[in-house]
PDB file of N, CA and C in Angstrom:
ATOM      1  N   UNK A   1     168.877 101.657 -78.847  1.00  0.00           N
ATOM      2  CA  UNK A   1     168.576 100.800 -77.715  1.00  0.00           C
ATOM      3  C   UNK A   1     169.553 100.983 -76.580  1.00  0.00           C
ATOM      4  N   UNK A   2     171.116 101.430 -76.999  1.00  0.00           N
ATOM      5  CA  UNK A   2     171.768 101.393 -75.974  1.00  0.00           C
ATOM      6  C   UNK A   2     171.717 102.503 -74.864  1.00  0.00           C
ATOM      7  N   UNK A   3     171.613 102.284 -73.775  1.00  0.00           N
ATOM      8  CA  UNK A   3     172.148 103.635 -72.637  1.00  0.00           C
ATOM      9  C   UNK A   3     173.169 102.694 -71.596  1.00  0.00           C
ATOM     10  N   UNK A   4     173.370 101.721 -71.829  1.00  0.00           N
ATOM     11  CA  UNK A   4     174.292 101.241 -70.658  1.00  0.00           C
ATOM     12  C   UNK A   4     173.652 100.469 -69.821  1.00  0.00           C
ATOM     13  N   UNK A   5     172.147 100.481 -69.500  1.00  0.00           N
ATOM     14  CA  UNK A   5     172.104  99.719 -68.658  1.00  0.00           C
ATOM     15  C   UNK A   5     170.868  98.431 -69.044  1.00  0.00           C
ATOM     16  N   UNK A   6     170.516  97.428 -67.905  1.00  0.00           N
ATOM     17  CA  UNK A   6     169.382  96.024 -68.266  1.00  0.00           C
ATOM     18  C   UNK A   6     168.565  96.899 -69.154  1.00  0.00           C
ATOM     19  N   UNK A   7     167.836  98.014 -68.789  1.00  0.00           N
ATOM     20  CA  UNK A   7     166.731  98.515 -69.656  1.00  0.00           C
ATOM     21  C   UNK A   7     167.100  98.397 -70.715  1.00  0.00           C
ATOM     22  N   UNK A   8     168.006  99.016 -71.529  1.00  0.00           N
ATOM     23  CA  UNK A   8     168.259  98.891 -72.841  1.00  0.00           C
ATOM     24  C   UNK A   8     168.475  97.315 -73.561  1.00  0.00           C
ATOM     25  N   UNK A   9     169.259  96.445 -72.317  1.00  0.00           N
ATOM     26  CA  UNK A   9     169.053  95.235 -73.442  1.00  0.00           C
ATOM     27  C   UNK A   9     167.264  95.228 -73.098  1.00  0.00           C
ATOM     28  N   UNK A  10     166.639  95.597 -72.409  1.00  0.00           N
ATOM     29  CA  UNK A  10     165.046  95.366 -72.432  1.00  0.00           C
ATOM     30  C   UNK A  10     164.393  95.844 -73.579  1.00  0.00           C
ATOM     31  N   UNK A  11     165.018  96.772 -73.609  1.00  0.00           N
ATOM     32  CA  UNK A  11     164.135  97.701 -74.864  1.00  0.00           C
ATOM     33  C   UNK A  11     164.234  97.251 -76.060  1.00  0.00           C
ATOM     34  N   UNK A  12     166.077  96.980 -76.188  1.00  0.00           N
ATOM     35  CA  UNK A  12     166.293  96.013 -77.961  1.00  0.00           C
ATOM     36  C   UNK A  12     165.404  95.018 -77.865  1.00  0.00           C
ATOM     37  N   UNK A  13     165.718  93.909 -77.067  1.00  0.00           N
ATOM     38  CA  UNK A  13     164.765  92.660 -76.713  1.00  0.00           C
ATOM     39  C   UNK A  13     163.025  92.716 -77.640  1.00  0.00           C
ATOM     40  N   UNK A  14     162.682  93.452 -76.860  1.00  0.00           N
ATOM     41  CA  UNK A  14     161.008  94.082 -77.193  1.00  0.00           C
ATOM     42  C   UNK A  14     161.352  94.572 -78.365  1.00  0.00           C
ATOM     43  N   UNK A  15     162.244  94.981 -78.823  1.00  0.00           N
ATOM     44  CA  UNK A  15     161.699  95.263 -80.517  1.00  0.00           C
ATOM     45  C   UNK A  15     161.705  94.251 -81.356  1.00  0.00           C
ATOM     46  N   UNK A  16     161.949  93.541 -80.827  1.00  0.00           N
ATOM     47  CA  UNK A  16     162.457  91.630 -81.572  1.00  0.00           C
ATOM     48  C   UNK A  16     161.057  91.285 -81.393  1.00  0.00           C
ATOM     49  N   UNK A  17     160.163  91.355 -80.379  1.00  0.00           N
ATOM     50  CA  UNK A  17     159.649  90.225 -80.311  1.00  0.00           C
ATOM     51  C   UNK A  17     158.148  90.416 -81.220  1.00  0.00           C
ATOM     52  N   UNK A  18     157.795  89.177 -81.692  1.00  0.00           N
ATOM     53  CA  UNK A  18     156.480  89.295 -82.513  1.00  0.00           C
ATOM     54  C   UNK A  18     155.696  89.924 -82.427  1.00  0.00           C
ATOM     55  N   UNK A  19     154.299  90.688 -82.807  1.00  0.00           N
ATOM     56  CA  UNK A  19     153.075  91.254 -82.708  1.00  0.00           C
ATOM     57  C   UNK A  19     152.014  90.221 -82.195  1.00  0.00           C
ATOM     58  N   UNK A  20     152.634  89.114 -83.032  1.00  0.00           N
ATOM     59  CA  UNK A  20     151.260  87.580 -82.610  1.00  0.00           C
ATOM     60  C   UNK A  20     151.409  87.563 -81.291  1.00  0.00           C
ATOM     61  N   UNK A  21     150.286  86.996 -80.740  1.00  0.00           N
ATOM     62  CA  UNK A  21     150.177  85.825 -79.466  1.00  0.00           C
ATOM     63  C   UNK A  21     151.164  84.819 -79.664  1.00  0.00           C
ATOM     64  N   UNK A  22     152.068  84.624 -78.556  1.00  0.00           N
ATOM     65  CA  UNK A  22     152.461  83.513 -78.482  1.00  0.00           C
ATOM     66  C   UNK A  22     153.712  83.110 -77.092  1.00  0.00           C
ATOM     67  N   UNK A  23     153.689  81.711 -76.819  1.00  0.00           N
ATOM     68  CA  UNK A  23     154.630  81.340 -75.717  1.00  0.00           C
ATOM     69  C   UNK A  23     156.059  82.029 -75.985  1.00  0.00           C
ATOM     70  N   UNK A  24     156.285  83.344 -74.655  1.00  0.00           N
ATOM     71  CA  UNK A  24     157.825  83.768 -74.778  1.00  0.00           C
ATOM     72  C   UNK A  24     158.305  82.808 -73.744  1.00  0.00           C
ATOM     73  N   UNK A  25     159.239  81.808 -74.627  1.00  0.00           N
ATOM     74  CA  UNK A  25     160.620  80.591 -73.452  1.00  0.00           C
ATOM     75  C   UNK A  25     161.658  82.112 -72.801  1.00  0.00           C
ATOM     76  N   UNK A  26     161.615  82.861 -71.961  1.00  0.00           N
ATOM     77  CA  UNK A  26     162.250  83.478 -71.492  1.00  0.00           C
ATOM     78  C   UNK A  26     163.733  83.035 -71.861  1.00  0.00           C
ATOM     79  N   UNK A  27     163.803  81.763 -70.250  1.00  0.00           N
ATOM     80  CA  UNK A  27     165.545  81.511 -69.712  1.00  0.00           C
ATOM     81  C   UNK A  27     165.091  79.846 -69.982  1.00  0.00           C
ATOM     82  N   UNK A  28     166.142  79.449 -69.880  1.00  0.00           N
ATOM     83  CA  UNK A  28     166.609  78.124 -69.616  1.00  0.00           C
ATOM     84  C   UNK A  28     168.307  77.564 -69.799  1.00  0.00           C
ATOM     85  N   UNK A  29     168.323  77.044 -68.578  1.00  0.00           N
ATOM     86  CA  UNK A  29     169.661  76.888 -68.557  1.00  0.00           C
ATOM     87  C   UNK A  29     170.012  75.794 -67.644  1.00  0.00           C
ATOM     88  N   UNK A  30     171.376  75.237 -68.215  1.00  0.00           N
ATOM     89  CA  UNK A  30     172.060  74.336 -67.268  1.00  0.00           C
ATOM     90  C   UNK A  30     173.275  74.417 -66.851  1.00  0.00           C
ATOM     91  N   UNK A  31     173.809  74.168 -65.921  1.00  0.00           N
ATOM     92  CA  UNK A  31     174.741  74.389 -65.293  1.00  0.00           C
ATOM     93  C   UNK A  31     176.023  74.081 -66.324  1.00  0.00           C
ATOM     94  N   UNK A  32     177.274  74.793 -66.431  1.00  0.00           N
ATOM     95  CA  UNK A  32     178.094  73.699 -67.699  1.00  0.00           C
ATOM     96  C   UNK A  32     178.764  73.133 -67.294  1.00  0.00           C
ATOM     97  N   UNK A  33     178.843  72.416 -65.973  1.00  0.00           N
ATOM     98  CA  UNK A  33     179.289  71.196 -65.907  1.00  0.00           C
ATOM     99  C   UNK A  33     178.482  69.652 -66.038  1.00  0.00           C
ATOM    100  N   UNK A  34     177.275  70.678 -66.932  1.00  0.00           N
ATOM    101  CA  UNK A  34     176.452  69.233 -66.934  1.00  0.00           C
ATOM    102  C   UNK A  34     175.673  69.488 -68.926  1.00  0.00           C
ATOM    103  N   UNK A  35     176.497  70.586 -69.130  1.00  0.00           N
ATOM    104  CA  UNK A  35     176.331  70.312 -70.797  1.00  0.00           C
ATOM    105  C   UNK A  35     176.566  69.424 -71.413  1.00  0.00           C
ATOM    106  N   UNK A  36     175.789  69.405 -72.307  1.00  0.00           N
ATOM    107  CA  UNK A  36     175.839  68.521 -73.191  1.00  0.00           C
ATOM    108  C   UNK A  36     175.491  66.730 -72.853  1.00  0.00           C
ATOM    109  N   UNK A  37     174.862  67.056 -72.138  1.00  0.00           N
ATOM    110  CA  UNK A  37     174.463  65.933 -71.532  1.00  0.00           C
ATOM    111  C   UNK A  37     172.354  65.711 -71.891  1.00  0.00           C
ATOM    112  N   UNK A  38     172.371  66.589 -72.520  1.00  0.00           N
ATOM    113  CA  UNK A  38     170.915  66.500 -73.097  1.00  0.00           C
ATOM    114  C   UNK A  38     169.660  67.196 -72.237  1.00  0.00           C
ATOM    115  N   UNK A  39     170.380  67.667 -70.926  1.00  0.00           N
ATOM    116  CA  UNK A  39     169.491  68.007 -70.258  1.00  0.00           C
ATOM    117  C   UNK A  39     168.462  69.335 -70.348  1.00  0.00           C
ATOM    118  N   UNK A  40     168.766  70.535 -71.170  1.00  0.00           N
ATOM    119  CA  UNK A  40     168.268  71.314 -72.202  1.00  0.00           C
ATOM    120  C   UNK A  40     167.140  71.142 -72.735  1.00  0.00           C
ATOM    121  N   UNK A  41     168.014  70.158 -73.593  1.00  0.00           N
ATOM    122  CA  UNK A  41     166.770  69.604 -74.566  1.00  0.00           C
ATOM    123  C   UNK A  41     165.881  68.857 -74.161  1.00  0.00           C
ATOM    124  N   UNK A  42     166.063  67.808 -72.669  1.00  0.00           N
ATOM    125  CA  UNK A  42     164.902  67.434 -72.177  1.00  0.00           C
ATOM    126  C   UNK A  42     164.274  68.541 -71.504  1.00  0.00           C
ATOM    127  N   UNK A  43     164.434  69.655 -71.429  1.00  0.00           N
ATOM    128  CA  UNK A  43     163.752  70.787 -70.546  1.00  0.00           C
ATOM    129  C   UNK A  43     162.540  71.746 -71.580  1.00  0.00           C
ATOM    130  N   UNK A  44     163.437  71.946 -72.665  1.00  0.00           N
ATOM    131  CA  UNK A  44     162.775  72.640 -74.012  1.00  0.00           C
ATOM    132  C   UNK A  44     161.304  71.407 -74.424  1.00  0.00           C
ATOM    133  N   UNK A  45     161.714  70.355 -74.232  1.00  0.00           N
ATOM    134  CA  UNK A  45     161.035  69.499 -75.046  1.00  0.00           C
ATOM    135  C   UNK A  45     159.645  69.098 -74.119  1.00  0.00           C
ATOM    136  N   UNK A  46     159.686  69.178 -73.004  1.00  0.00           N
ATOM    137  CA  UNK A  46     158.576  69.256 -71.763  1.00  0.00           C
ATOM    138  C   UNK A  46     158.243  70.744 -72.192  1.00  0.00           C
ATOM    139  N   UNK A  47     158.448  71.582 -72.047  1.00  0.00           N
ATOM    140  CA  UNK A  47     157.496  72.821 -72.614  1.00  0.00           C
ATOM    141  C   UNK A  47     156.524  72.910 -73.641  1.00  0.00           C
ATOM    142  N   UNK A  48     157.940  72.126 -75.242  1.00  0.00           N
ATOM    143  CA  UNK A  48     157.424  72.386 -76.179  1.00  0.00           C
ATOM    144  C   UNK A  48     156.147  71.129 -76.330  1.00  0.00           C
ATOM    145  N   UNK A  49     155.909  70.244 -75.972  1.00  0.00           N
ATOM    146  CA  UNK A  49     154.816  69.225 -75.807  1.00  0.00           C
ATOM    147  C   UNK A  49     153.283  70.192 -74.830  1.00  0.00           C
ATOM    148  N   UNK A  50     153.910  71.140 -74.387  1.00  0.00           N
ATOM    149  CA  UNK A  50     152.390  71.681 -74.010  1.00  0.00           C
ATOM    150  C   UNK A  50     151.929  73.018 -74.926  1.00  0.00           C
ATOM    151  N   UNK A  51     153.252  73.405 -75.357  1.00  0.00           N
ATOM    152  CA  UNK A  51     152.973  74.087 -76.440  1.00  0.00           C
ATOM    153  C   UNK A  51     152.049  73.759 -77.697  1.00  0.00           C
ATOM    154  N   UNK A  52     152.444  72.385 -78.004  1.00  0.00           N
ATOM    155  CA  UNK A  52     152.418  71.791 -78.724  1.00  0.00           C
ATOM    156  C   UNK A  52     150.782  71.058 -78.789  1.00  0.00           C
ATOM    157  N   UNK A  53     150.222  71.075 -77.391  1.00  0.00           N
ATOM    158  CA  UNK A  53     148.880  70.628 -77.252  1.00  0.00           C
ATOM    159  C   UNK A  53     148.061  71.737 -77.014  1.00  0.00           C
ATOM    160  N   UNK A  54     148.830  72.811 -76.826  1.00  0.00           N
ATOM    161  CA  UNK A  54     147.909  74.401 -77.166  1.00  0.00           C
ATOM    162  C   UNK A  54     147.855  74.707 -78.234  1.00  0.00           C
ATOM    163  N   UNK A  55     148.204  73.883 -79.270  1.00  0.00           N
ATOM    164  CA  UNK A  55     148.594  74.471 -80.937  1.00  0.00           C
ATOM    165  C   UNK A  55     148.928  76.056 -80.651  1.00  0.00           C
ATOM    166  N   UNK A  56     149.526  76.295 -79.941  1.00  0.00           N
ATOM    167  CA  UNK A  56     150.283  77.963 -80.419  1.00  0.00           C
ATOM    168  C   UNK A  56     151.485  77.950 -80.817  1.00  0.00           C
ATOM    169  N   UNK A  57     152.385  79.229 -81.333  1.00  0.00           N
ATOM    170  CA  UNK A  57     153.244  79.340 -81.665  1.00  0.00           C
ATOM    171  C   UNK A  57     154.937  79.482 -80.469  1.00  0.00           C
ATOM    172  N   UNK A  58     155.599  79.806 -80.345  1.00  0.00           N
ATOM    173  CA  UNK A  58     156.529  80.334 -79.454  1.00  0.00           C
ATOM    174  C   UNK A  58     158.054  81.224 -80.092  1.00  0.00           C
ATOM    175  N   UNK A  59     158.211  81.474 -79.284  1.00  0.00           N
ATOM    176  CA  UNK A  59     159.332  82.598 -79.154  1.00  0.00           C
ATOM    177  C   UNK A  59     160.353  82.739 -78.175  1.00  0.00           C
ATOM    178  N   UNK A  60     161.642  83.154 -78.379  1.00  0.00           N
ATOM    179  CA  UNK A  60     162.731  82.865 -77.548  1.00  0.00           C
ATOM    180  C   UNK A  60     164.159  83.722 -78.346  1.00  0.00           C
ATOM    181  N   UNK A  61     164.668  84.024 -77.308  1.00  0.00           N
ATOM    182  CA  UNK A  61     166.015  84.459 -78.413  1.00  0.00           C
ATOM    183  C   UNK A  61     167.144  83.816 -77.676  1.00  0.00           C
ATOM    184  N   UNK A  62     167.424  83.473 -78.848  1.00  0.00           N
ATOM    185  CA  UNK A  62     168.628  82.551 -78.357  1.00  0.00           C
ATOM    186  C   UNK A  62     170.311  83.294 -77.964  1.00  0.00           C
ATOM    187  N   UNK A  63     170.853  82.818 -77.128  1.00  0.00           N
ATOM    188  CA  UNK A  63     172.369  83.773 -76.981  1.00  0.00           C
ATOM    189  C   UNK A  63     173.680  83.541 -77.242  1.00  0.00           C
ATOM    190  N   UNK A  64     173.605  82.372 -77.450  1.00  0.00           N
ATOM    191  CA  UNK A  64     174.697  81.467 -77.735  1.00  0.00           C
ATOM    192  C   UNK A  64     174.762  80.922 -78.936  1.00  0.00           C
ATOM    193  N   UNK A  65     175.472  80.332 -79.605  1.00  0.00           N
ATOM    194  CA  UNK A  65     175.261  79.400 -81.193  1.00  0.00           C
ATOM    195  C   UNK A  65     175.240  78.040 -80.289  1.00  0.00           C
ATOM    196  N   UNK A  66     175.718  77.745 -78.999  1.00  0.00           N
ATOM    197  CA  UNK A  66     174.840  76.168 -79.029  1.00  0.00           C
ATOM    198  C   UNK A  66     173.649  76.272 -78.907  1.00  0.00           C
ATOM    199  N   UNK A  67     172.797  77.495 -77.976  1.00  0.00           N
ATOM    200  CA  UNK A  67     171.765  77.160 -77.664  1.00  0.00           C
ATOM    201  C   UNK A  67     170.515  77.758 -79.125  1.00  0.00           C
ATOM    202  N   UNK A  68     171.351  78.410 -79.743  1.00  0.00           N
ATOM    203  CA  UNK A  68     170.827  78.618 -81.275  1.00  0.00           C
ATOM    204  C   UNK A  68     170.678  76.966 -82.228  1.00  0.00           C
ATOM    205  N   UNK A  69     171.559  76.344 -81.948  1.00  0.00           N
ATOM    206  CA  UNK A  69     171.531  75.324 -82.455  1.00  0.00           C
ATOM    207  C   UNK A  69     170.823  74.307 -81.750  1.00  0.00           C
ATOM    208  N   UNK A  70     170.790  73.958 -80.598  1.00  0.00           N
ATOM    209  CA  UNK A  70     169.229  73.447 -80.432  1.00  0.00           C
ATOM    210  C   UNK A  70     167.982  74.010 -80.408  1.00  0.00           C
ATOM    211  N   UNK A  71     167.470  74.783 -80.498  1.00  0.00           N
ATOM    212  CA  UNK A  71     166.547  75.128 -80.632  1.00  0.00           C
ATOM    213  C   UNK A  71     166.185  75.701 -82.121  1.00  0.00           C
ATOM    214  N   UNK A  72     166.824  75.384 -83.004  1.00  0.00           N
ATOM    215  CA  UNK A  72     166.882  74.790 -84.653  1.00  0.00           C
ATOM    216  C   UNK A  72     166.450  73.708 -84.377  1.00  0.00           C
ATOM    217  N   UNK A  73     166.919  72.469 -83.743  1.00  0.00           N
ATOM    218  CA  UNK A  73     166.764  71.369 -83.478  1.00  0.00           C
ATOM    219  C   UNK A  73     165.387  71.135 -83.245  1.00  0.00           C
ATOM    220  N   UNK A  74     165.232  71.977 -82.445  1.00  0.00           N
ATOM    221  CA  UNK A  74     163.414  72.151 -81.567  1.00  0.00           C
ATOM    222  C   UNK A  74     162.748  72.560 -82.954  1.00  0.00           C
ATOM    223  N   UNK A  75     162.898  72.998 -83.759  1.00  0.00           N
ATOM    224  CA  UNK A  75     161.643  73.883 -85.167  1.00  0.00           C
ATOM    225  C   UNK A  75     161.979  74.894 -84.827  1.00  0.00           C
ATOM    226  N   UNK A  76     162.609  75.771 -83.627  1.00  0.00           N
ATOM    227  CA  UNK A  76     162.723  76.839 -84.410  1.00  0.00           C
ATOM    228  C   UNK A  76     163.114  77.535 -85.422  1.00  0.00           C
ATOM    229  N   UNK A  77     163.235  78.828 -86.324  1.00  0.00           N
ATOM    230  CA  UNK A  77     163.856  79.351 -86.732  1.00  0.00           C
ATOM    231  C   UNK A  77     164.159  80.972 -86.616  1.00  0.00           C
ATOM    232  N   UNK A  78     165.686  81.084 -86.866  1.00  0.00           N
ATOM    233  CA  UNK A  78     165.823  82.463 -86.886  1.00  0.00           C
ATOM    234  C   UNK A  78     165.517  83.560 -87.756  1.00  0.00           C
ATOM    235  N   UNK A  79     164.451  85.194 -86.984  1.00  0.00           N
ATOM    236  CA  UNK A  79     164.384  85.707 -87.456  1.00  0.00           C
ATOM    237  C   UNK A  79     164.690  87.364 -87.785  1.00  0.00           C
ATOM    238  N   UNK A  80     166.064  86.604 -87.362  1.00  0.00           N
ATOM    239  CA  UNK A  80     167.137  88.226 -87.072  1.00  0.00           C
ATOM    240  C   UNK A  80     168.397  88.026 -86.078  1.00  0.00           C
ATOM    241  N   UNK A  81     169.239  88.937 -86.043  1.00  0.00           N
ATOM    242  CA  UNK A  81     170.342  89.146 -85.148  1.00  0.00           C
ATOM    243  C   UNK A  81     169.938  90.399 -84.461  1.00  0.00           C
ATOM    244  N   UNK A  82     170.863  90.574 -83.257  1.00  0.00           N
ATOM    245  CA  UNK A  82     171.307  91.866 -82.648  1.00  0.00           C
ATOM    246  C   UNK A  82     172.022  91.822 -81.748  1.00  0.00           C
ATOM    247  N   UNK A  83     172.546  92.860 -81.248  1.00  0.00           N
ATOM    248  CA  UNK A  83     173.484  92.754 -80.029  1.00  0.00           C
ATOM    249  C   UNK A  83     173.539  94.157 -79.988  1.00  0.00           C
ATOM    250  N   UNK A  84     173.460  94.681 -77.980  1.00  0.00           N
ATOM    251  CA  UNK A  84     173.615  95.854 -77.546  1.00  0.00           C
ATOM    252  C   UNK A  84     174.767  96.166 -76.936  1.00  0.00           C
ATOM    253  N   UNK A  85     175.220  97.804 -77.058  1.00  0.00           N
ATOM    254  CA  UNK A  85     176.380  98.172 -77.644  1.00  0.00           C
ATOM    255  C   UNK A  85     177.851  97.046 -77.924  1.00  0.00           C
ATOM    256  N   UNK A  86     178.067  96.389 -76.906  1.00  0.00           N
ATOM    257  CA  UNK A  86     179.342  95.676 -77.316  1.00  0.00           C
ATOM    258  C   UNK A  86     179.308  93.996 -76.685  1.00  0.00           C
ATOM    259  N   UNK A  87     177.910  93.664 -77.257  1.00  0.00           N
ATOM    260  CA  UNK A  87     177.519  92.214 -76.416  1.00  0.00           C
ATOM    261  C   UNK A  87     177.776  91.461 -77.484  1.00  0.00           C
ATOM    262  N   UNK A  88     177.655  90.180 -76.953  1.00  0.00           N
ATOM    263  CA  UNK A  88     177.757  88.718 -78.107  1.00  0.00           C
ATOM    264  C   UNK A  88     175.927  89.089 -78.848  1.00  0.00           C
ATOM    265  N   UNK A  89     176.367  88.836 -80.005  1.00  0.00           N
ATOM    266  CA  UNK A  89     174.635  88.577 -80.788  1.00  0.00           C
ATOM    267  C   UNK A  89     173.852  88.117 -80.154  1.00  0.00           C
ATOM    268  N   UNK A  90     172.668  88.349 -80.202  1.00  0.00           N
ATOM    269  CA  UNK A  90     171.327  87.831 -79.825  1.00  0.00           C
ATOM    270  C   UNK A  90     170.096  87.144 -80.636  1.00  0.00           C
ATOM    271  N   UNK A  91     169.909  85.881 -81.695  1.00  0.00           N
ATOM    272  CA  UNK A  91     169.275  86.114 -82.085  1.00  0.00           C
ATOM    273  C   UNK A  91     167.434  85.398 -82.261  1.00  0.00           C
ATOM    274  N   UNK A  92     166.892  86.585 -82.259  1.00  0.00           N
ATOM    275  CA  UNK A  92     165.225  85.746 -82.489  1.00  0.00           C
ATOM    276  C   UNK A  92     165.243  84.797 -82.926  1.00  0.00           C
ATOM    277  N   UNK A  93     164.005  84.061 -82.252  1.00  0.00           N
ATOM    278  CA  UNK A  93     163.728  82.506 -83.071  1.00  0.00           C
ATOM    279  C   UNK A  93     162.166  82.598 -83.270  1.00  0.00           C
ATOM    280  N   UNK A  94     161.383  81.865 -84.037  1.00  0.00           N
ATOM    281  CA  UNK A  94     160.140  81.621 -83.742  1.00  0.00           C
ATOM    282  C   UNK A  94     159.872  80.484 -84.248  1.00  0.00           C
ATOM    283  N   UNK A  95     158.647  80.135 -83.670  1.00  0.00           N
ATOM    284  CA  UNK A  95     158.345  78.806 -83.853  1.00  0.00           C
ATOM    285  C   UNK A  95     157.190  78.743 -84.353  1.00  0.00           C
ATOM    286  N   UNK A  96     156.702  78.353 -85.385  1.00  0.00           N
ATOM    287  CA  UNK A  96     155.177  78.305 -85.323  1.00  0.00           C
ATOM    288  C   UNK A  96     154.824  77.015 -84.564  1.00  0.00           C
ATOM    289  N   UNK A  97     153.137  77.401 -85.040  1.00  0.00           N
ATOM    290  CA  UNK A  97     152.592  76.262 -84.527  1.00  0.00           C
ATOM    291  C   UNK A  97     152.465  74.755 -84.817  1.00  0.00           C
ATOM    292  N   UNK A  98     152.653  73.914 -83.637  1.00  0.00           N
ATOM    293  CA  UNK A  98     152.344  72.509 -83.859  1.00  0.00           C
ATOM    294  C   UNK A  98     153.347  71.885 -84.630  1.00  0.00           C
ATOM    295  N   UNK A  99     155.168  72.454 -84.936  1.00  0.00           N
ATOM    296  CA  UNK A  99     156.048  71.730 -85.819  1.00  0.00           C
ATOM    297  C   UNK A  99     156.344  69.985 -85.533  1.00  0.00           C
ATOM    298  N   UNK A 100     156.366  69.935 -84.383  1.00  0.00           N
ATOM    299  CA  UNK A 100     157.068  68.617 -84.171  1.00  0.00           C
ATOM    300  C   UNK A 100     156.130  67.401 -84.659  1.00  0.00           C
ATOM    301  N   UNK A 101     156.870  67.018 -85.145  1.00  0.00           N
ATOM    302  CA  UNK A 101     156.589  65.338 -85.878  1.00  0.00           C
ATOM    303  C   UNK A 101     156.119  65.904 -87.174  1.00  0.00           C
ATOM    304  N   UNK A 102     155.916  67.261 -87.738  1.00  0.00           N
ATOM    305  CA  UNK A 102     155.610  67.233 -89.235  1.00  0.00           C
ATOM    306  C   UNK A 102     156.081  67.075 -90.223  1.00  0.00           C
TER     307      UNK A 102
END
């Protein structure tokens, strides 16, 4: 995957991601002077409610272990690591369908 440049984290990226149909959560982010203040998770959680009334599945890779750890929080789960040539890990999540409140 590596050559040095965005393409290559593009290319690892795409080998991660599922064969199924389903919602890719690209980005989401908050500023960190306003972490941890829940605002994330109210952002994830407005998505995942239309997700959630499409009964489909979703997908996202997480980059961080906080933002790995909410989105555990959310149903996801992880289904792999990676990291290109000398980056912090990256890892898949998926979600199936319709988790919340089950």
């Amino acid at each position: 995957w590596s050559d040095g440049t965005a393409g290559g984290a593009g290319r690892a990226m795409d080998e991660h991601h599922p064969a199924d149909d389903c919602w890719y959560l690209l980005a989401i982010g908050v500023r960190p002077s306003a972490h941890g203040r829940g605002l994330g998770g109210r952002m994830l959680t407005h998505t995942l409610d239309q997700i959630d009334t499409a009964n489909e599945p979703a997908y996202l890779e997480a980059t961080s272990p906080r933002s790995r750890a909410l989105y555990e929080r959310c149903g996801f789960e992880v289904t792999g690591e990676f990291a290109v040539d000398d980056s912090p890990p990256l890892w898949p999540m998926w979600r199936p369908r319709s988790q919340r409140g089950a």
